[in-house]
N, C-alpha and C. Protein backbone atom coordinates (compact mmCIF):
# COMPACT_ATOMS: atom_id res chain seq x y z
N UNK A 1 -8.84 4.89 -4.87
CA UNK A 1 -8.22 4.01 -3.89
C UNK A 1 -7.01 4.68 -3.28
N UNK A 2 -6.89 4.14 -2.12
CA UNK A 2 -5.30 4.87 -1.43
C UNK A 2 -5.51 3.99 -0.12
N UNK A 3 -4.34 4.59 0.72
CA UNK A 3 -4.14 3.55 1.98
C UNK A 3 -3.16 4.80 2.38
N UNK A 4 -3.06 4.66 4.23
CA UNK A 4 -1.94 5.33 4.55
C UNK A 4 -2.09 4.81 5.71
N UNK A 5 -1.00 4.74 6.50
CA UNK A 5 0.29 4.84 7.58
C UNK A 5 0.96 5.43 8.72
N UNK A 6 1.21 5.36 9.89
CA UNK A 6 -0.22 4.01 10.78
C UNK A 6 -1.05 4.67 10.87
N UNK A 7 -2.00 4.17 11.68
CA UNK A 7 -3.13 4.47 11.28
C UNK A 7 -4.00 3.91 13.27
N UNK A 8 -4.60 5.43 13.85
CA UNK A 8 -4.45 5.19 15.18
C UNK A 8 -5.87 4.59 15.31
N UNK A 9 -6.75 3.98 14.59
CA UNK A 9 -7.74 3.36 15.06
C UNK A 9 -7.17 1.94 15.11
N UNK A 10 -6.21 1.29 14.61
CA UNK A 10 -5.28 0.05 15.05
C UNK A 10 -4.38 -0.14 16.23
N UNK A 11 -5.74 0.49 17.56
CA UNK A 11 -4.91 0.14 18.60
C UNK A 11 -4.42 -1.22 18.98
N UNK A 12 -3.64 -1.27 20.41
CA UNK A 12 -3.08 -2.52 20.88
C UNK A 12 -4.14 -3.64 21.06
N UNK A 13 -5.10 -3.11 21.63
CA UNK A 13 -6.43 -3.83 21.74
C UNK A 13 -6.96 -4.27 20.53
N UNK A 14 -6.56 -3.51 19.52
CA UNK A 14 -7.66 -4.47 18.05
C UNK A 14 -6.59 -5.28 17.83
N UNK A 15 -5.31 -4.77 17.97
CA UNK A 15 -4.49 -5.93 16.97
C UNK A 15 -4.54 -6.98 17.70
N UNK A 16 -4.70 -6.78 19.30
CA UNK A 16 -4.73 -8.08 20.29
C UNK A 16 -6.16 -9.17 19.57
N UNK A 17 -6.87 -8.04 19.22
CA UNK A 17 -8.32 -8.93 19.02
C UNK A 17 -8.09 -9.66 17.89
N UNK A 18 -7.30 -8.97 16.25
CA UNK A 18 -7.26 -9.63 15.48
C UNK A 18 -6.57 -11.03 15.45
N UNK A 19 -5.20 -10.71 16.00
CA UNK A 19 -4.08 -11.74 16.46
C UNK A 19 -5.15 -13.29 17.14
N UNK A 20 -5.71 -12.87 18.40
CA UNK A 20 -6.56 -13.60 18.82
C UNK A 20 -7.81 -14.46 18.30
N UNK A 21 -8.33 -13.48 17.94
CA UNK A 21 -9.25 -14.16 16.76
C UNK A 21 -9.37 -14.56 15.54
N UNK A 22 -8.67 -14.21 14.52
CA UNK A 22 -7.97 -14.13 13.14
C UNK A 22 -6.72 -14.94 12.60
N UNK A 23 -5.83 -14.60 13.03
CA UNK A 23 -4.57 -15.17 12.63
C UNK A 23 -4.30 -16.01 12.87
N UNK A 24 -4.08 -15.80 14.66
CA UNK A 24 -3.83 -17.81 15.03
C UNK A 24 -4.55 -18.77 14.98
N UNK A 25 -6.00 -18.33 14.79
CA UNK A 25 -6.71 -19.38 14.32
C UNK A 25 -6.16 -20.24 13.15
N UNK A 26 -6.44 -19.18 11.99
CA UNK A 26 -6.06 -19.65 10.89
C UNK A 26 -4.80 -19.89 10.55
N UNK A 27 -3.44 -19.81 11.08
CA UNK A 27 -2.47 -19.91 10.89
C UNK A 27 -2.55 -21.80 11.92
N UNK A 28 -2.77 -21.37 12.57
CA UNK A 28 -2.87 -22.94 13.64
C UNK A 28 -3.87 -23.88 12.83
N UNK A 29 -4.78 -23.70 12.32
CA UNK A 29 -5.52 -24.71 11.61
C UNK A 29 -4.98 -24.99 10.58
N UNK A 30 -3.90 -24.32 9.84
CA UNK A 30 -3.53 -24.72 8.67
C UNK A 30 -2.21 -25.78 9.25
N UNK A 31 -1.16 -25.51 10.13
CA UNK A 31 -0.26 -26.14 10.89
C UNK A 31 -1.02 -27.72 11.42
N UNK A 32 -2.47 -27.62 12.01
CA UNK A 32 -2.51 -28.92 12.10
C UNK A 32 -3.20 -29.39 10.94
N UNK A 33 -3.12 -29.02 9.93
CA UNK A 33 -3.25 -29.56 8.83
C UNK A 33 -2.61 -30.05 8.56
N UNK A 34 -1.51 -30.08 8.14
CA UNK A 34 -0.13 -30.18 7.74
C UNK A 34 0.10 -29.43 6.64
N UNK A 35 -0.34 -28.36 6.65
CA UNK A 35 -0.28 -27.07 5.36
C UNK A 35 0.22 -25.97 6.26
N UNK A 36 1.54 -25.73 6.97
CA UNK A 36 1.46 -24.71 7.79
C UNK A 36 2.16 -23.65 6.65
N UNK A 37 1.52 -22.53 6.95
CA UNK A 37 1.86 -20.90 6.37
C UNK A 37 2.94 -20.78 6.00
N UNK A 38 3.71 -20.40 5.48
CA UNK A 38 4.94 -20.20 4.87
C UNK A 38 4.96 -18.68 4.05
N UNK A 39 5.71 -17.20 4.18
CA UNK A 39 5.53 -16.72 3.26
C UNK A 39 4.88 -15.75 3.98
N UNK A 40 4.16 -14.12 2.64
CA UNK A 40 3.34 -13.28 2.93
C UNK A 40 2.60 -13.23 3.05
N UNK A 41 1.45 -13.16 4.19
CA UNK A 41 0.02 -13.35 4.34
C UNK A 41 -0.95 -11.83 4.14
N UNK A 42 -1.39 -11.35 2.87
CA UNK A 42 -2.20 -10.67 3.10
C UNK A 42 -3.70 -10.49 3.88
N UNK A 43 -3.99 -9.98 4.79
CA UNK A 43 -5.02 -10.12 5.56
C UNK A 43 -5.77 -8.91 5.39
N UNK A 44 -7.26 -9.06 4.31
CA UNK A 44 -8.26 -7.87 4.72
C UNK A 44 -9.21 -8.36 5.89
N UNK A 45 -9.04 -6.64 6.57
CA UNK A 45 -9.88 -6.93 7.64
C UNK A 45 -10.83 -5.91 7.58
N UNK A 46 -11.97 -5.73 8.11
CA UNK A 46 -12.98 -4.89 8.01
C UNK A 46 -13.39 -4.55 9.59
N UNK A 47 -13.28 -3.52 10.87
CA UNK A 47 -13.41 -3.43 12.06
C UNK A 47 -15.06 -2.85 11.70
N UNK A 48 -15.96 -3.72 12.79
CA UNK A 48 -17.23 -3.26 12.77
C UNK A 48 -17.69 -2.95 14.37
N UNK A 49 -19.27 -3.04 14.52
CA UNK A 49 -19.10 -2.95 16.02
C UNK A 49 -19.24 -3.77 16.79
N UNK A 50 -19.05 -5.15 16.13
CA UNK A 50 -18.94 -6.41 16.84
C UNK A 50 -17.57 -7.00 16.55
N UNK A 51 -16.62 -6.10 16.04
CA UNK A 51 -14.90 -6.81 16.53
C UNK A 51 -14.59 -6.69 14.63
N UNK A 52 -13.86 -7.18 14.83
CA UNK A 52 -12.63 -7.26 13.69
C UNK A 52 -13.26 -8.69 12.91
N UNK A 53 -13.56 -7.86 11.43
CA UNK A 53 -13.67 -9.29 10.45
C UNK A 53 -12.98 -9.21 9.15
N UNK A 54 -13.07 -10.81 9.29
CA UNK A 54 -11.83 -11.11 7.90
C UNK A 54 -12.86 -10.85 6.21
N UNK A 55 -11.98 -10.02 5.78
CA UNK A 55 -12.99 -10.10 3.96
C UNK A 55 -12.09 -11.03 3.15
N UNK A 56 -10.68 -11.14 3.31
CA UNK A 56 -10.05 -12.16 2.53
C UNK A 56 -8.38 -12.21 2.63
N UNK A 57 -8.34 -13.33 2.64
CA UNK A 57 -6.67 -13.80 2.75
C UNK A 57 -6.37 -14.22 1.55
N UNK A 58 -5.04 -13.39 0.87
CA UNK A 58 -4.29 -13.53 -0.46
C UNK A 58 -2.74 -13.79 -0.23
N UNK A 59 -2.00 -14.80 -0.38
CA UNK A 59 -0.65 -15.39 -0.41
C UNK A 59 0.18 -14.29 -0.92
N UNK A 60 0.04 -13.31 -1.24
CA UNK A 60 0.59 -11.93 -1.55
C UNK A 60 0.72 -10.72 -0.94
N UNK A 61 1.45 -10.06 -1.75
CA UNK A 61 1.81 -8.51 -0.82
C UNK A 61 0.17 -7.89 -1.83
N UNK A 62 -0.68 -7.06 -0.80
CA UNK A 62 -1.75 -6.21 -0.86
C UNK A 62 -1.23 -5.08 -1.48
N UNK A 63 -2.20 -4.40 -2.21
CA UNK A 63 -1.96 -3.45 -3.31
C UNK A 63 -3.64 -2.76 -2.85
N UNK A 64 -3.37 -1.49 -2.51
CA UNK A 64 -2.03 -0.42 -2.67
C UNK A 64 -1.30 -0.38 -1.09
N UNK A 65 -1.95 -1.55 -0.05
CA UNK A 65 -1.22 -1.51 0.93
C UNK A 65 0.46 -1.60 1.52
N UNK A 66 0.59 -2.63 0.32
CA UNK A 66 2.19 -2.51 0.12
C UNK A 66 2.99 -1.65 -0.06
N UNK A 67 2.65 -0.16 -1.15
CA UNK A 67 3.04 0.89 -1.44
C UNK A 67 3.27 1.59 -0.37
N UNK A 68 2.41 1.42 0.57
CA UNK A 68 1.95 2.43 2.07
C UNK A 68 3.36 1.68 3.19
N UNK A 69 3.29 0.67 3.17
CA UNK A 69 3.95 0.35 4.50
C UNK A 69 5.76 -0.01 3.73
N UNK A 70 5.87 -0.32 3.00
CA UNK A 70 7.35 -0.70 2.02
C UNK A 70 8.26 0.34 2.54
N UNK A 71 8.04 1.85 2.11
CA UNK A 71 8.36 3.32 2.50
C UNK A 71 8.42 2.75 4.09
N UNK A 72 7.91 2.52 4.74
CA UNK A 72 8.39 2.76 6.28
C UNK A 72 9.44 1.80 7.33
N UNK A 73 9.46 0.47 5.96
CA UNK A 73 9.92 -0.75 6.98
C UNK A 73 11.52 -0.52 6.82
N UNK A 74 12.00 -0.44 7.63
CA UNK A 74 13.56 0.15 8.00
C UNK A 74 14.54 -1.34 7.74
N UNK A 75 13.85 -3.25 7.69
CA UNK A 75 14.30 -4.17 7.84
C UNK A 75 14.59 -4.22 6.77
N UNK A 76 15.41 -4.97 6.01
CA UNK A 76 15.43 -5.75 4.55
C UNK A 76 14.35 -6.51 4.58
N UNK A 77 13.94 -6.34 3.13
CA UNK A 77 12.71 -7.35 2.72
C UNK A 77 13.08 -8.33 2.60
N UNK A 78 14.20 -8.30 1.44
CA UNK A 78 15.18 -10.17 1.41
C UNK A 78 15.40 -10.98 2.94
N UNK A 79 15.64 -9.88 3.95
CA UNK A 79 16.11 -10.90 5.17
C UNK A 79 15.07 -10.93 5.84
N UNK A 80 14.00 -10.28 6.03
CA UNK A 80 12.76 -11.16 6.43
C UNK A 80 12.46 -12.14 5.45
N UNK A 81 12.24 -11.78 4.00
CA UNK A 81 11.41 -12.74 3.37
C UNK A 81 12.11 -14.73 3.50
N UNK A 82 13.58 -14.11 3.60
CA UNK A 82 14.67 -15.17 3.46
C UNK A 82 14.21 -16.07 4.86
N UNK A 83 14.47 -15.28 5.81
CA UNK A 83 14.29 -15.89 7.10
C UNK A 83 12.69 -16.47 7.30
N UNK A 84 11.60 -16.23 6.30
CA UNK A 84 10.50 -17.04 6.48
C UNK A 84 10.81 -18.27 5.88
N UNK A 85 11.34 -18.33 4.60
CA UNK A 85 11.77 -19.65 4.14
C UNK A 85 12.72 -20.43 4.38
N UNK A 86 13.43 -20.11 5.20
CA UNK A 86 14.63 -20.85 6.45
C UNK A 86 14.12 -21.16 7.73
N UNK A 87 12.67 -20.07 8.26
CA UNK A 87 11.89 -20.93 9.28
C UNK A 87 11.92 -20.46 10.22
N UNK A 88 13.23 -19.41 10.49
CA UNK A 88 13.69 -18.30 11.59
C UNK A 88 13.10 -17.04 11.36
N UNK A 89 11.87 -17.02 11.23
CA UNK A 89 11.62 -15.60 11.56
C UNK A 89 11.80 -14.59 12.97
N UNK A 90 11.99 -15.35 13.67
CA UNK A 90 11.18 -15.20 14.69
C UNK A 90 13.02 -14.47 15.63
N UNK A 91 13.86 -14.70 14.63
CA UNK A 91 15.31 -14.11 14.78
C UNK A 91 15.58 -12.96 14.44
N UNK A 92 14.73 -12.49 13.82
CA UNK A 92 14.82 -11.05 12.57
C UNK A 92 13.86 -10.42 13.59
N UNK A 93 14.53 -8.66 13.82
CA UNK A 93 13.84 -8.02 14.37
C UNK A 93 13.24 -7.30 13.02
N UNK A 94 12.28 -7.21 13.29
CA UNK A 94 11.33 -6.02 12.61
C UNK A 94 11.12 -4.76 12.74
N UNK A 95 12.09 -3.43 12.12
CA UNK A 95 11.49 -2.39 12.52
C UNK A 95 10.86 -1.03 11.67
N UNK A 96 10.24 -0.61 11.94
CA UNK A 96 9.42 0.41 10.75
C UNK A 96 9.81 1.81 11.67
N UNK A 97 9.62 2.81 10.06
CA UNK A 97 9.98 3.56 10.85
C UNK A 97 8.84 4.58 11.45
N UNK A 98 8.96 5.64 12.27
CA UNK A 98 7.98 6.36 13.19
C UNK A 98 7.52 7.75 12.02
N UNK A 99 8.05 7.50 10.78
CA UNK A 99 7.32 8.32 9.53
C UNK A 99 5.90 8.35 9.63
N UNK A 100 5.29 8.90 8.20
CA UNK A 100 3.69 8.49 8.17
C UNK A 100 4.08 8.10 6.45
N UNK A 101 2.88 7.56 6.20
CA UNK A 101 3.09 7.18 4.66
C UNK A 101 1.59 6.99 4.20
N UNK A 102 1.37 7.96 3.00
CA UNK A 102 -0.05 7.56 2.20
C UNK A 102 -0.14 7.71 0.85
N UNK A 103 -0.94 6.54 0.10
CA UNK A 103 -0.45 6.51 -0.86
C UNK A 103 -1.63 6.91 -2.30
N UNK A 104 -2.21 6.98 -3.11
CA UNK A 104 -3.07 7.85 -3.78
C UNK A 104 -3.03 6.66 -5.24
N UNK A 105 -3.99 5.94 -5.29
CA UNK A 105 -3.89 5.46 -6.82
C UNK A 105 -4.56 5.99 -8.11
N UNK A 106 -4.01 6.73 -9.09
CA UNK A 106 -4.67 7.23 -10.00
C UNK A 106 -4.83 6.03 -11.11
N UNK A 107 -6.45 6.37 -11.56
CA UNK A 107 -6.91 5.28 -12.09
C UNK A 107 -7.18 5.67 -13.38
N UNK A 108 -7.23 4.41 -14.60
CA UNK A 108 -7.94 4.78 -15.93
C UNK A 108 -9.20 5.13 -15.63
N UNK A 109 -10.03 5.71 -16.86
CA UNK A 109 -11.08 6.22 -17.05
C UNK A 109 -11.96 4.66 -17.07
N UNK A 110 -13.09 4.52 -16.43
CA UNK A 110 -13.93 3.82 -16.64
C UNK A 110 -13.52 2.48 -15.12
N UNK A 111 -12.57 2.40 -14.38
CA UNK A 111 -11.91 1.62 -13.84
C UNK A 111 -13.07 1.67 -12.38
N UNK A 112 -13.85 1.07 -11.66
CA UNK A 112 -13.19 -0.30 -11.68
C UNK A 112 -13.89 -1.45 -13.00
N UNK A 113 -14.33 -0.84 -13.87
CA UNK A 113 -15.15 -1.38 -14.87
C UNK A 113 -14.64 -1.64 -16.09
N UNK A 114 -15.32 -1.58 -17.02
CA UNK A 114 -14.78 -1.45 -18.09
C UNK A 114 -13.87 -0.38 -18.50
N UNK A 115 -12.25 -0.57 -18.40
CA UNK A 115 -11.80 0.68 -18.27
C UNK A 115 -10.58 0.92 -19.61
N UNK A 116 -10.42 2.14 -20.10
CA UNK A 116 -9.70 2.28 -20.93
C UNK A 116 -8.15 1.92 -21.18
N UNK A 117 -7.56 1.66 -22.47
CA UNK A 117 -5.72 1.50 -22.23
C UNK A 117 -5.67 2.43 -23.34
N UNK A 118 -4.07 2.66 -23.23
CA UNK A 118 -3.95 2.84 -24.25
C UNK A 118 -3.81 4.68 -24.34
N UNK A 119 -4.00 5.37 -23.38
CA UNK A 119 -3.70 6.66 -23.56
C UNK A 119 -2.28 7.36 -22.99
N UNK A 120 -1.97 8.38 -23.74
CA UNK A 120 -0.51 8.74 -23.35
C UNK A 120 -0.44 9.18 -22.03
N UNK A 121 0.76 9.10 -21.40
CA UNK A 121 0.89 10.19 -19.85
C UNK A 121 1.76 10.71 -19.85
N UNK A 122 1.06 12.13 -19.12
CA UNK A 122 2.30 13.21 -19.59
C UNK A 122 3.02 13.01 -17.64
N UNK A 123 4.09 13.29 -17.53
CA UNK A 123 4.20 13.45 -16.34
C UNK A 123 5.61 14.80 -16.16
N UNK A 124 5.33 15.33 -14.89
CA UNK A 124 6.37 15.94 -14.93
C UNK A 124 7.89 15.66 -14.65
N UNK A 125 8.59 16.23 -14.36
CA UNK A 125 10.08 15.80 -13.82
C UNK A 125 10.22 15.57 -12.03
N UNK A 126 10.05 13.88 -11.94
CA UNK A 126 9.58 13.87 -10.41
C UNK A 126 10.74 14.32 -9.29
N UNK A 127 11.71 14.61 -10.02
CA UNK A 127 13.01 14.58 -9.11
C UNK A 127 13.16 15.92 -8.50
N UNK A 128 12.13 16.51 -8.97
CA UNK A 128 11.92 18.25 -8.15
C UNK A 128 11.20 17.47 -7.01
N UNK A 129 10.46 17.00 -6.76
CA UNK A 129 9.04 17.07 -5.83
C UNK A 129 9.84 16.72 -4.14
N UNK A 130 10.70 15.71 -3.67
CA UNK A 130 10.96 15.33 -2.72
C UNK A 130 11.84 16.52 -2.27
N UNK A 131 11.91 16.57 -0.96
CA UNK A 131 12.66 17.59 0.17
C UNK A 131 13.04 16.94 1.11
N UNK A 132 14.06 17.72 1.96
CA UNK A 132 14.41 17.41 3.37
C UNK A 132 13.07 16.74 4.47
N UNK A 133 12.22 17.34 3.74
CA UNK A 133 11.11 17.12 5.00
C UNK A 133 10.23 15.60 4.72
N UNK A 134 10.98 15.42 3.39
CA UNK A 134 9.56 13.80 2.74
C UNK A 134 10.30 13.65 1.76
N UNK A 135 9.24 12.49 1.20
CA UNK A 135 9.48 11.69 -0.38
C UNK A 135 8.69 11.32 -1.07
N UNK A 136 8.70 11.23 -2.40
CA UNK A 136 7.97 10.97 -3.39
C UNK A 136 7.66 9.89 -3.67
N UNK A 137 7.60 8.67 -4.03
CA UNK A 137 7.66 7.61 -4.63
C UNK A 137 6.58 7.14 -6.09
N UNK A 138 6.91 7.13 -7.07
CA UNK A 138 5.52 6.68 -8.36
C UNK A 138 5.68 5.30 -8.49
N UNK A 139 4.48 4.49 -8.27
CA UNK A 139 5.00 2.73 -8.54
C UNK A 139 4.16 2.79 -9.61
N UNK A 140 4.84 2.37 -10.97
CA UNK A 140 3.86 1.85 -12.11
C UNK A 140 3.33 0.58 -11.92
N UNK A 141 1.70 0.71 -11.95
CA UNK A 141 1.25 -0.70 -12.33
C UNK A 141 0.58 -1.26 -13.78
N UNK A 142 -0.02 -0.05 -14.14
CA UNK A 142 -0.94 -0.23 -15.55
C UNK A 142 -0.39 0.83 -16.24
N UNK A 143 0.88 0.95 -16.85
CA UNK A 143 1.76 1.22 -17.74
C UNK A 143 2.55 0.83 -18.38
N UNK A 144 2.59 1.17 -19.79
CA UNK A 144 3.35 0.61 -20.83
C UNK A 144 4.45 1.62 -21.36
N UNK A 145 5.51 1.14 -21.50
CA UNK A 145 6.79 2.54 -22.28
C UNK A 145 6.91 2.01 -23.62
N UNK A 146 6.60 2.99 -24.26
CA UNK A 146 6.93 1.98 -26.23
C UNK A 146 7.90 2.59 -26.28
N UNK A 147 8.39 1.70 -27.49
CA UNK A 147 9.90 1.73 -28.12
C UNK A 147 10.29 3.33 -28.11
N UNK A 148 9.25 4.46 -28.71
CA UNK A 148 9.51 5.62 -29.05
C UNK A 148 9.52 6.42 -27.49
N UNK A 149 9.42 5.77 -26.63
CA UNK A 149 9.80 6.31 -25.35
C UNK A 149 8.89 7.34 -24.44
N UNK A 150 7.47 6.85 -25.25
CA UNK A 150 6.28 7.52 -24.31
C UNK A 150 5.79 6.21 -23.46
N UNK A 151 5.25 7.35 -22.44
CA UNK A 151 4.20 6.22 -21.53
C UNK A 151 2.68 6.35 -22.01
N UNK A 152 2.26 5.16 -21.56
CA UNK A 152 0.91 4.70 -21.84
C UNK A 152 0.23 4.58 -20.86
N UNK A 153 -0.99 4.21 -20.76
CA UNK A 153 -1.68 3.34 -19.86
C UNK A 153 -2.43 1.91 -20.58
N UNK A 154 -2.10 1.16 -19.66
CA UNK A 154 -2.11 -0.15 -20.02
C UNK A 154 -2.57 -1.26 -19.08
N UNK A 155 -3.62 -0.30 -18.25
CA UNK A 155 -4.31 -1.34 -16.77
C UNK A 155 -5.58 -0.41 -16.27
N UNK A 156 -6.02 -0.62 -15.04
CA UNK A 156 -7.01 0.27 -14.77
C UNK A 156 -6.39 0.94 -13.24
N UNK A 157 -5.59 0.10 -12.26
CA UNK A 157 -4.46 0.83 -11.69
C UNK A 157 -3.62 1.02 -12.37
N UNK A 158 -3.29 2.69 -12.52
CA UNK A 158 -2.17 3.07 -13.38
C UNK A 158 -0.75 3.16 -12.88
N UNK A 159 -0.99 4.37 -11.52
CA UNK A 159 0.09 4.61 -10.75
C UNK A 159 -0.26 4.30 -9.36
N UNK A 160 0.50 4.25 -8.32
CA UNK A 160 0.46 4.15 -7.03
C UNK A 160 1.31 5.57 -6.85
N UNK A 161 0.92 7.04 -6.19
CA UNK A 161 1.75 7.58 -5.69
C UNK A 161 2.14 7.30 -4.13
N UNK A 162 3.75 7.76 -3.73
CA UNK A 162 3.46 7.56 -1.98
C UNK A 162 4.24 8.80 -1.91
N UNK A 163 3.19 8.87 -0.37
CA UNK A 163 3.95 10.41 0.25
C UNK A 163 4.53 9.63 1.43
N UNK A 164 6.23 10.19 1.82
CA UNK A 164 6.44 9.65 3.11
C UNK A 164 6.63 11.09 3.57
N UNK A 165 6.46 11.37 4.98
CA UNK A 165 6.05 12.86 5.80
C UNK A 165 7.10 12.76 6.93
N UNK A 166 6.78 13.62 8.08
CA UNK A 166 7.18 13.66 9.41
C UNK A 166 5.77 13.72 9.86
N UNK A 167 4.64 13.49 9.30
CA UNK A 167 3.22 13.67 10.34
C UNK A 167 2.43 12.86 8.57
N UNK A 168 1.02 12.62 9.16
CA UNK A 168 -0.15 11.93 8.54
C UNK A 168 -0.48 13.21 7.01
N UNK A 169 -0.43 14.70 8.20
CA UNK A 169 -0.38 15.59 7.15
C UNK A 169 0.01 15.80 5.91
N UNK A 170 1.44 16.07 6.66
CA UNK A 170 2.69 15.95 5.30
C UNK A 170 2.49 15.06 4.16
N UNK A 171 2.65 13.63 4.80
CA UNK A 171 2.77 12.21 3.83
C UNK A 171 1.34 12.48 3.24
N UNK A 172 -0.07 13.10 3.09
CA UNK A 172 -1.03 12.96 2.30
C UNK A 172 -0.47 13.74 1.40
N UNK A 173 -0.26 15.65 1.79
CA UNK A 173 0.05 16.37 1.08
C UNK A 173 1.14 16.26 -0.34
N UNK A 174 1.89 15.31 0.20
CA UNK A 174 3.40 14.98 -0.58
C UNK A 174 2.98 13.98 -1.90
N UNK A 175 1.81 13.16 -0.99
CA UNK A 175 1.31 12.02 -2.21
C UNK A 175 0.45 13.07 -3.34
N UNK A 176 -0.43 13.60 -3.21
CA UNK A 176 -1.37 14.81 -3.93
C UNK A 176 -0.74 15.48 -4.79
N UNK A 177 0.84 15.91 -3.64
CA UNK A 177 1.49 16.47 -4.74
C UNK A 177 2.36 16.30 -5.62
N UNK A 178 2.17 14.72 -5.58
CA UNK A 178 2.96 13.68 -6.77
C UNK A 178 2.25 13.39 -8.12
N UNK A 179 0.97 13.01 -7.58
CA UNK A 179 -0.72 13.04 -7.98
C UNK A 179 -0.87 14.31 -9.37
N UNK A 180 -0.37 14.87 -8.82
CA UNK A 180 -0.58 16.77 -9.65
C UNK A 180 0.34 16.65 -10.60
N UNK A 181 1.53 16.17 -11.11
CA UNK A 181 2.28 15.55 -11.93
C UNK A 181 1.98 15.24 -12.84
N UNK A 182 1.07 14.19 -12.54
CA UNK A 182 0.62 12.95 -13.48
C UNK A 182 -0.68 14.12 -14.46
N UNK A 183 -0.74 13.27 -15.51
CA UNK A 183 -1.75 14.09 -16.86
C UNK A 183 -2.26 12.65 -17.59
N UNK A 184 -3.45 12.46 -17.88
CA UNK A 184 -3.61 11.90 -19.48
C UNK A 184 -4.97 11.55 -19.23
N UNK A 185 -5.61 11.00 -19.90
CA UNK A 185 -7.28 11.52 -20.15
C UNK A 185 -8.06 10.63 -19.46
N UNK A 186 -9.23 11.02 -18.74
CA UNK A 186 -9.80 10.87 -17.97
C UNK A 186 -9.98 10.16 -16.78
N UNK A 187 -8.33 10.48 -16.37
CA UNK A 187 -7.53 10.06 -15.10
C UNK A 187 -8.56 10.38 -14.09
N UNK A 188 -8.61 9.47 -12.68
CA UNK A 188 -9.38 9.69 -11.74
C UNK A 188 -8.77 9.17 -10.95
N UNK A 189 -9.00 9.84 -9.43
CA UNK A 189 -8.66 8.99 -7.99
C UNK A 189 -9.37 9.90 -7.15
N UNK A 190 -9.63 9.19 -5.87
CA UNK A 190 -9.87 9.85 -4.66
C UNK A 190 -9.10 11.06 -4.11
N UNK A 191 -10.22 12.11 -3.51
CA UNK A 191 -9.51 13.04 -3.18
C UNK A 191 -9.49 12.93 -1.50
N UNK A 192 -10.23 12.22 -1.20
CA UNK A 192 -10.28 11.89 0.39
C UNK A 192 -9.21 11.07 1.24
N UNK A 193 -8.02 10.49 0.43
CA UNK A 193 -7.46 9.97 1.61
C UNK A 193 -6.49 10.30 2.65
N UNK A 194 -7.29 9.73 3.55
CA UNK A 194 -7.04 9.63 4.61
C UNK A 194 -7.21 11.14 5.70
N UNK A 195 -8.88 11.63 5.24
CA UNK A 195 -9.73 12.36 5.47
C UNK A 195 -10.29 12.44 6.96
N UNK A 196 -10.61 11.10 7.38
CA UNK A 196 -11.11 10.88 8.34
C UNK A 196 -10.18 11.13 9.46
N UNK A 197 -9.03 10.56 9.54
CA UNK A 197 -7.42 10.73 10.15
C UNK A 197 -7.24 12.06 10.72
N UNK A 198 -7.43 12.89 9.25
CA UNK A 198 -6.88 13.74 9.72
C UNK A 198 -7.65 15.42 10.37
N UNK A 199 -9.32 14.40 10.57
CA UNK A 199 -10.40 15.54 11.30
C UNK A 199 -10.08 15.16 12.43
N UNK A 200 -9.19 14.02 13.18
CA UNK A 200 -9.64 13.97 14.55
C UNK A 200 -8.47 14.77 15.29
């Protein structure tokens, strides 16, 4: 699994289409409900060749999409998140920045299935890896630290790496080479992301 940042098949025209067809629907049907939205709306969408479709809406921040876009948003999270539950969003500018960001999830062995816990991880010293030119970021999700001060694995998403870049390039390269760090037994992730991106 991985995700990265932006991403140029999300032109003005799809987001017009999604916005149009997608959101305000469902954001307006819930309003004349009297259930109007409040909060983070995760939205999977799937673009086919008949338009933009919804696979599922979760009241949460998306994983590993969150990892991908967090790195770029230049706003406070508290003062957007604040200003949704005060009602003023719409006061808060929003701005991200013109970076790239992609992010690489290394997984337990056996995951998305029956998947293992419970093995050590070796990792290196991450505070070499970032430069003038990018950044590193490791988000633990399926890890445990015991008392004696090793890590474990303890989920079937283990880590989230993120690369932030000056190009799509960079930010893959930076995540891979966060990726290369990480050790412990029969670790797996994709080696493709954001493959397609970067043939055109």
């Amino acid at each position: 699994m991985g995700c990265y940042a932006p991403t140029k098949i999300a032109s003005p025209e799809i987001l017009k289409q999604i916005d149009d067809l997608i959101l305000r629907p469902m954001l307006e049907g819930m309003r004349k409900n009297g259930t109007p939205f409040v909060g983070m709306l995760f939205t999977g969408i799937m673009l086919t060749k008949s338009g933009p479709k919804t696979l599922e809406y979760n009241a949460r921040f998306g994983d590993p999409e969150t990892q991908t876009l967090l790195p770029l948003l230049e706003t406070d999270l508290a003062t957007i998140m604040k200003a949704c539950i005060e009602r003023r969003l719409s006061e808060v500018e929003i701005t991200m920045s013109d970076r790239s960001s992609a992010v690489v999830v290394v997984s337990s062995g056996g995951y998305p299935g029956k998947y293992q816990q419970g093995d050590e991880i070796q990792m290196d010293d991450p505070h070499s890896l970032s430069d003038d030119a990018g950044s590193i970021t490791f988000f633990h999700a399926g890890t445990s630290l015991l008392p004696d001060g090793s890590l474990h694995t303890s989920g079937g998403r283990v880590i989230a790496v993120s690369g932030v870049g000056s190009s799509l390039e960079e930010a893959v390269k930076l995540a891979y080479r966060g990726v290369s760090t990480i050790r412990y037994k029969d670790m797996h992730y994709r080696k493709d992301i954001a493959y397609r991106a970067l043939k055109r």
